[in-house]
C-alpha atoms as a PDB file:
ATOM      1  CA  UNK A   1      -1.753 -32.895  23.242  1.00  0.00           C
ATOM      2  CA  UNK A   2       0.710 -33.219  20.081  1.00  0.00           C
ATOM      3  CA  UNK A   3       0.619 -37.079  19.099  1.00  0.00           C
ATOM      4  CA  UNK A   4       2.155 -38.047  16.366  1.00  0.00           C
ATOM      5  CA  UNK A   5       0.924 -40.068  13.105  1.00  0.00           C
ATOM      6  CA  UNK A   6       1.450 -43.434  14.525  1.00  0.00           C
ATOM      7  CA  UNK A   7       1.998 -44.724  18.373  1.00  0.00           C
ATOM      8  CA  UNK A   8       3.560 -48.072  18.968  1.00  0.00           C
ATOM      9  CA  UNK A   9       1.856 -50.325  22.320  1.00  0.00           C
ATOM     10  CA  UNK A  10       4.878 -48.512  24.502  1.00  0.00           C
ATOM     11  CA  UNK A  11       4.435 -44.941  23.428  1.00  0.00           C
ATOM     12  CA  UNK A  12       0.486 -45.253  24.119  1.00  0.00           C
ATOM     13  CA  UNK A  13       0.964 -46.686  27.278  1.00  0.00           C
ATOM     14  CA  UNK A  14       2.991 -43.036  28.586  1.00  0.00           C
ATOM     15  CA  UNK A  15      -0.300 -41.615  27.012  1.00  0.00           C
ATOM     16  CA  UNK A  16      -2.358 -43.546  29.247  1.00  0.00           C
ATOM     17  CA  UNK A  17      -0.600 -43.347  31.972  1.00  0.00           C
ATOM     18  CA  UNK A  18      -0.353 -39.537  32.096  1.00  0.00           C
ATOM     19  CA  UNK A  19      -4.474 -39.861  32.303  1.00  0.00           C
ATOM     20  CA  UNK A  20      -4.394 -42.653  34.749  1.00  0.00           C
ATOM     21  CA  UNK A  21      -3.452 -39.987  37.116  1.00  0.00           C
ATOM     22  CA  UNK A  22      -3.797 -42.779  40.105  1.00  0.00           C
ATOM     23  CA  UNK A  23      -1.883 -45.448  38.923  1.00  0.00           C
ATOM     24  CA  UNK A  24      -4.926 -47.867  39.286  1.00  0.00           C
ATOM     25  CA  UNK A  25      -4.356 -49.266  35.623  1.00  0.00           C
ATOM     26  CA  UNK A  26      -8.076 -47.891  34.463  1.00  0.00           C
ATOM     27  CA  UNK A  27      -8.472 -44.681  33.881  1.00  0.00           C
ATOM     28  CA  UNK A  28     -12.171 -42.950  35.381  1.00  0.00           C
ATOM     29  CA  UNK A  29     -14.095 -39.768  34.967  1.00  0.00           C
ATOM     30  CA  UNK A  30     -11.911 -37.278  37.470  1.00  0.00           C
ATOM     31  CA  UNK A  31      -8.748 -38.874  35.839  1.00  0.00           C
ATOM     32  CA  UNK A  32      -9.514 -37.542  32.686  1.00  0.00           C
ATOM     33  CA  UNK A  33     -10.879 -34.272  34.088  1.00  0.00           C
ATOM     34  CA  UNK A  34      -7.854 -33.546  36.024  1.00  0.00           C
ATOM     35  CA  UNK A  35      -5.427 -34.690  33.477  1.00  0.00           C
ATOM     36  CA  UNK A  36      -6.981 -32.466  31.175  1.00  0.00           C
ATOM     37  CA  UNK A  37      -6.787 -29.568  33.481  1.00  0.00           C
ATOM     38  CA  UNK A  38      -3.411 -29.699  34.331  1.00  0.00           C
ATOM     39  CA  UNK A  39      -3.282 -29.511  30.445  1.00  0.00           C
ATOM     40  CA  UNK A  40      -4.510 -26.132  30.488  1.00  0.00           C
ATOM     41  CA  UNK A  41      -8.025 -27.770  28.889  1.00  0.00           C
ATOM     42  CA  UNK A  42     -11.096 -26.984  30.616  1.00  0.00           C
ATOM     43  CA  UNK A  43     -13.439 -29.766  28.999  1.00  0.00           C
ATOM     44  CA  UNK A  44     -17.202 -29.998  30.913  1.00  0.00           C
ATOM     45  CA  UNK A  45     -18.273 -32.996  32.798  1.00  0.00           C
ATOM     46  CA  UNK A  46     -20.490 -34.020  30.782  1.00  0.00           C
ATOM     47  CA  UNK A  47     -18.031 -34.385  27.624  1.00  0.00           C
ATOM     48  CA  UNK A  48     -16.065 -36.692  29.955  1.00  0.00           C
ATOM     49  CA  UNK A  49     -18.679 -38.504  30.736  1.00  0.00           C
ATOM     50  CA  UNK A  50     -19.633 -38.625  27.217  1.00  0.00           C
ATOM     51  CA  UNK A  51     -16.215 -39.993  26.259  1.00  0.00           C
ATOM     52  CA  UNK A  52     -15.843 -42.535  28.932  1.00  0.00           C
ATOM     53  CA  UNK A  53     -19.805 -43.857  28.170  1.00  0.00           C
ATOM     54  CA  UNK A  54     -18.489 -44.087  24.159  1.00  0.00           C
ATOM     55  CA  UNK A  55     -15.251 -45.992  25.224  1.00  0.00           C
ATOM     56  CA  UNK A  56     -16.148 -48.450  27.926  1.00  0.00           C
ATOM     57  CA  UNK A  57     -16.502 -51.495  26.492  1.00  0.00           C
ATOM     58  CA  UNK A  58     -16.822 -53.007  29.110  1.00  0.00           C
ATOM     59  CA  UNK A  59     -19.417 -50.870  31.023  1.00  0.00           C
ATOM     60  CA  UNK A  60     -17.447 -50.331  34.082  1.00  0.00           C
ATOM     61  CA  UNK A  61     -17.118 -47.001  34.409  1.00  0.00           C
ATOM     62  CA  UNK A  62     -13.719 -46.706  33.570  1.00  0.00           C
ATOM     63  CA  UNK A  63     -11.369 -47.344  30.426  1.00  0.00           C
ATOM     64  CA  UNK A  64      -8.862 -49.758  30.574  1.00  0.00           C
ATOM     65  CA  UNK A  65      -5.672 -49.925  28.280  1.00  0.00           C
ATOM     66  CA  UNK A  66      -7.095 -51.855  25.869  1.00  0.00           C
ATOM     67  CA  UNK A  67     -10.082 -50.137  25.246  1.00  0.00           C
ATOM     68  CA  UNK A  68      -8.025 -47.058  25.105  1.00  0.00           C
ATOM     69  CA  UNK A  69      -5.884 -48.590  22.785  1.00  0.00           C
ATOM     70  CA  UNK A  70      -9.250 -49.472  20.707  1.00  0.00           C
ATOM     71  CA  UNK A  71      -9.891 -45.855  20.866  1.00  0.00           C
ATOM     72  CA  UNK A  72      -6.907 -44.815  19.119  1.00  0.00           C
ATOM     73  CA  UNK A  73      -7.184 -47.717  16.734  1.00  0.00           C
ATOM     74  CA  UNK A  74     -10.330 -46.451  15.262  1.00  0.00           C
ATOM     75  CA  UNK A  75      -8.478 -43.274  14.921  1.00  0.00           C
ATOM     76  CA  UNK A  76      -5.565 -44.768  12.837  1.00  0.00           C
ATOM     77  CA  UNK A  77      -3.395 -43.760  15.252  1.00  0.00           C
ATOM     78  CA  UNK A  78      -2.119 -47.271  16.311  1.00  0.00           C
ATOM     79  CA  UNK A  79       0.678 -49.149  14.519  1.00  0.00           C
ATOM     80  CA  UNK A  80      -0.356 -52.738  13.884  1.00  0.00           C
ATOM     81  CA  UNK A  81       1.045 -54.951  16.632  1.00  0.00           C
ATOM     82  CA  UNK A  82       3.159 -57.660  15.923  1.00  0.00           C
ATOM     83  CA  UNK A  83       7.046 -58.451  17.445  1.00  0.00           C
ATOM     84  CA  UNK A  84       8.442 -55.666  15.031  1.00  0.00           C
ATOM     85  CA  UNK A  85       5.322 -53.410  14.275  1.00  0.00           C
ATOM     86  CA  UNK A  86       3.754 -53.000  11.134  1.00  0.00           C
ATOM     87  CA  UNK A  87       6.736 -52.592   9.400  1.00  0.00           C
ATOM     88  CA  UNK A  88       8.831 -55.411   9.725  1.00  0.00           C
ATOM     89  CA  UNK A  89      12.489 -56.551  11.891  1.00  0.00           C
ATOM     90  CA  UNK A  90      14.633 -53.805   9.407  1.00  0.00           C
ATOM     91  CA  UNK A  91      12.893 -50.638   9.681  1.00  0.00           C
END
């Protein structure tokens, strides 16, 4: 997956949705192993289940948006939010 530097709320959102695979707004274990094999990506179970156990905030079993958007946050790969982004109405 090429991502670029910084995603704004909209352009994350595609990203989640091409892993929310169901449309049920969370996204579970077999989402992200499918998604990742129709990416040509064979990743084990048990790294999914890894990444899903690091990023569940809310110990459901599943990541939401906004802990997926907490997950790229950490990364830097967020733009601040705000009604123009982090930087400002002109740019």
């Amino acid at each position: 997956m090429n991502l670029e530097r910084f995603l704004d709320e909209q352009k994350l959102l595609a990203v989640f949705n091409q892993f929310d695979t169901d449309g049920s707004g969370k996204i579970t274990e077999d989402n992200i192993y499918f998604a990742m094999q129709k990416l040509g990506m064979e990743v084990p179970r048990s790294e999914v289940k890894a990444i899903i156990l690091k990023h569940d905030l809310t110990k459901d079993g599943m990541i939401a948006f906004s802990e997926f958007k907490e997950m790229f946050m950490e990364q830097g790969f967020v733009k601040e939010t705000g009604p123009f982004g982090a930087e400002g109405p002109d740019n």
